[in-house]
C-alpha atoms as a PDB file:
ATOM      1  CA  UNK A   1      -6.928   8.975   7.252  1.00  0.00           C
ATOM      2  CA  UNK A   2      -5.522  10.065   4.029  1.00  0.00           C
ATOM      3  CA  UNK A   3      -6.858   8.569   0.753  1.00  0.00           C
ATOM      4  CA  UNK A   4      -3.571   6.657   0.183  1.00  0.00           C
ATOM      5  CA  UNK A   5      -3.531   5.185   3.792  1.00  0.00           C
ATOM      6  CA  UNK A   6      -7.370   3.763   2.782  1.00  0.00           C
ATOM      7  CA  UNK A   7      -5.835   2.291  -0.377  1.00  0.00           C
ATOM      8  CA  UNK A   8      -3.518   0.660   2.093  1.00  0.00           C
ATOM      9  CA  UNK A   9      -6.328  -0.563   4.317  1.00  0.00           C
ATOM     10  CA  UNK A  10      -8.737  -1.509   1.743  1.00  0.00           C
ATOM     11  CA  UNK A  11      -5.889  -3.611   0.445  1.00  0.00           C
ATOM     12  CA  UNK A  12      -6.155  -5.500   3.324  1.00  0.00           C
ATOM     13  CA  UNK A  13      -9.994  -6.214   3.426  1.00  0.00           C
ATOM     14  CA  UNK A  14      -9.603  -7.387   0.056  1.00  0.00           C
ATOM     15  CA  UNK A  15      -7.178  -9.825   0.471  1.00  0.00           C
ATOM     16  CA  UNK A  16      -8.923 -10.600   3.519  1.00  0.00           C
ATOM     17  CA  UNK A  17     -12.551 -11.066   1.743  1.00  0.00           C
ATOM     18  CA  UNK A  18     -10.472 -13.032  -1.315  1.00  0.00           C
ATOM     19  CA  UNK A  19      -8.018 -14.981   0.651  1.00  0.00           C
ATOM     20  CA  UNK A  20      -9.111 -15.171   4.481  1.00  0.00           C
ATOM     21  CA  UNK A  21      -5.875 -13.325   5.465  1.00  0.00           C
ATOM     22  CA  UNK A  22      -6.012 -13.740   9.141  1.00  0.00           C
ATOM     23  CA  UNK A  23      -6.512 -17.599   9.257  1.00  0.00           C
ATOM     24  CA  UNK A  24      -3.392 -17.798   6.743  1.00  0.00           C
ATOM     25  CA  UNK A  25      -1.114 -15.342   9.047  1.00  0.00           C
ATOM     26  CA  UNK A  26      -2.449 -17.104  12.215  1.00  0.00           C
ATOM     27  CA  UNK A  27      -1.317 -20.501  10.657  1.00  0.00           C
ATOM     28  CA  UNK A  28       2.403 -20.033  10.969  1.00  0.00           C
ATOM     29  CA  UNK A  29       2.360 -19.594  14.821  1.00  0.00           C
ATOM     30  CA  UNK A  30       3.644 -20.788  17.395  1.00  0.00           C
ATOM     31  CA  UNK A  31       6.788 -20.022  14.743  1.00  0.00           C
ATOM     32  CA  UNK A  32       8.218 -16.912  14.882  1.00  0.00           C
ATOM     33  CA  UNK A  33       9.920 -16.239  11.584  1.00  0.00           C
ATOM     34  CA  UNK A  34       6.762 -17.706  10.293  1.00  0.00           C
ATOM     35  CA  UNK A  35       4.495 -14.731  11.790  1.00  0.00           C
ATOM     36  CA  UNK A  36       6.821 -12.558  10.783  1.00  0.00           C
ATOM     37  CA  UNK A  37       7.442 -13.311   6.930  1.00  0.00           C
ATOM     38  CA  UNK A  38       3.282 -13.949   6.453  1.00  0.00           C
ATOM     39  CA  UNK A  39       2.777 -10.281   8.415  1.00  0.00           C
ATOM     40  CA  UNK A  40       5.670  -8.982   5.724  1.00  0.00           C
ATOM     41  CA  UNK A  41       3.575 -10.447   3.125  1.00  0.00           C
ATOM     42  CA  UNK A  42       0.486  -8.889   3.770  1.00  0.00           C
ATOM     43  CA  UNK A  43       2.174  -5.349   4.018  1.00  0.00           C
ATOM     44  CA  UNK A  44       3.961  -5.677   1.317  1.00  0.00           C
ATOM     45  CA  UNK A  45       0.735  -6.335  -0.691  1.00  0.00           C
ATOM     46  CA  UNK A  46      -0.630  -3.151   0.690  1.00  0.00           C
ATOM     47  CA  UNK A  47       2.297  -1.012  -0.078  1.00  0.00           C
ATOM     48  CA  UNK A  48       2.763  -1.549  -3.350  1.00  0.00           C
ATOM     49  CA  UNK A  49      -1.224  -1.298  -3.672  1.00  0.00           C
ATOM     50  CA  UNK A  50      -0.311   2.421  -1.975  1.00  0.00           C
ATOM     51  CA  UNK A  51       2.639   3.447  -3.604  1.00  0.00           C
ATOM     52  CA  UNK A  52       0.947   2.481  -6.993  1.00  0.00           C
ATOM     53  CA  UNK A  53      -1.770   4.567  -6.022  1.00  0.00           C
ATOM     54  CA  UNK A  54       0.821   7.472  -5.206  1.00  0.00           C
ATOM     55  CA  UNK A  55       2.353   7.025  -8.626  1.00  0.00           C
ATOM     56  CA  UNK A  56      -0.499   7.313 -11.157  1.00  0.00           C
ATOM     57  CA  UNK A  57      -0.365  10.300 -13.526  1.00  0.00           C
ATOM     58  CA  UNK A  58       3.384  10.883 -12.866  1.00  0.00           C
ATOM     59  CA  UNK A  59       4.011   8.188 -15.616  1.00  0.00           C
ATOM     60  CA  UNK A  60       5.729   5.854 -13.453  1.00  0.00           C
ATOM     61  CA  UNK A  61       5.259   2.521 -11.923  1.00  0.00           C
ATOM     62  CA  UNK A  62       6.046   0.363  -9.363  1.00  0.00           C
ATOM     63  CA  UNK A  63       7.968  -1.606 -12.537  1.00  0.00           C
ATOM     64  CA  UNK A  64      10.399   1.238 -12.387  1.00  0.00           C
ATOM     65  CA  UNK A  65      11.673   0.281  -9.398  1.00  0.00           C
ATOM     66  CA  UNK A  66      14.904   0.995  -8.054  1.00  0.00           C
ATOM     67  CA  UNK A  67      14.271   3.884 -10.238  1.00  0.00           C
ATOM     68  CA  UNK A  68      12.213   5.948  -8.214  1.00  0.00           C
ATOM     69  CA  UNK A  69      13.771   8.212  -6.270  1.00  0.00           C
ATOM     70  CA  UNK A  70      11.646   8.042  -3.077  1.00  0.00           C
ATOM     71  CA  UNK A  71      10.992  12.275  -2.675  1.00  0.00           C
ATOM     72  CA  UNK A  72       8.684  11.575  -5.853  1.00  0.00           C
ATOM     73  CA  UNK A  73       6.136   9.409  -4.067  1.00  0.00           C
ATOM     74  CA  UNK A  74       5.977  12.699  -1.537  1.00  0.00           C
ATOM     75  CA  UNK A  75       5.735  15.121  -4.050  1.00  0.00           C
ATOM     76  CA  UNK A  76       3.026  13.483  -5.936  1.00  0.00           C
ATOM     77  CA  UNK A  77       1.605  13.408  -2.664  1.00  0.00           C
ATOM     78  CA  UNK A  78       1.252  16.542  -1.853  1.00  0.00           C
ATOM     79  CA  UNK A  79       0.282  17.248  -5.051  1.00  0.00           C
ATOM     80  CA  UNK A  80      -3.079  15.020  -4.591  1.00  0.00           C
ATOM     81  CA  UNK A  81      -3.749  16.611  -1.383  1.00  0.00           C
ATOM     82  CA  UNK A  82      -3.841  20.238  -2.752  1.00  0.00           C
ATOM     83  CA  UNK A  83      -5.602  19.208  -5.838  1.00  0.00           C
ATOM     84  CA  UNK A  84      -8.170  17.284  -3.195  1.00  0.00           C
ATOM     85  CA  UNK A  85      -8.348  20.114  -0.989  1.00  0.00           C
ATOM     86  CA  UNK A  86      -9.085  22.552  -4.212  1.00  0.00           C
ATOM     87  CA  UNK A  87     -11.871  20.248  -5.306  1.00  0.00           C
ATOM     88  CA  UNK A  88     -13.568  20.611  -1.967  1.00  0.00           C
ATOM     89  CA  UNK A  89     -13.420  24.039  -1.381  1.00  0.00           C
END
C-alpha cells in the first residue's frame, strides 16, 4: 500500500477511535440513501485527508479547490515515490 493510500486508511481508524464510525454508518440502515450518504461521508473525510497529503510542498491546498487541475495530485505523486524510493536505496 502506498503511503498516501495509509493516510487514507489511517483516516479512517481515527475517525473510528474519535467518533465510533461504524455504529454511526450502521445507524442509518435499513435506509438506503441513508447508508449511502454516511459511507460518502466517511470517504470523503479520507480523501481530502489523502489529497492534502498529496499536496504538501507544492504550495497548494485543498482550499484551492476547483483550482487544481487534477494531473498535479499525480505528478506530486510520483514525485514522492521517487524521492521515497531514493531515500531507501
Amino acid at each position: 500500500m502506498t503511503t498516501h493510500g495509509h493516510g487514507h486508511e489511517l483516516t479512517h481508524a481515527l475517525e473510528d477511535q474519535h467518533f465510533k464510525i461504524e455504529a454511526w454508518a450502521k445507524a442509518a440502515r435499513p435506509n438506503d440513501d441513508g447508508e449511502l450518504a454516511r459511507e460518502s461521508v466517511l470517504e470523503g473525510s479520507a480523501m481530502a485527508a489523502m489529497v492534502e497529503y498529496l499536496l504538501q510542498g507544492s504550495g497548494r491546498s485543498l482550499q484551492d479547490l476547483p483550482d487544481i487541475d487534477p494531473a498535479m495530485l499525480s505528478a506530486t505523486w510520483r514525485k514522492r515515490r521517487c524521492s521515497r524510493k531514493r531515500r531507501l536505496s
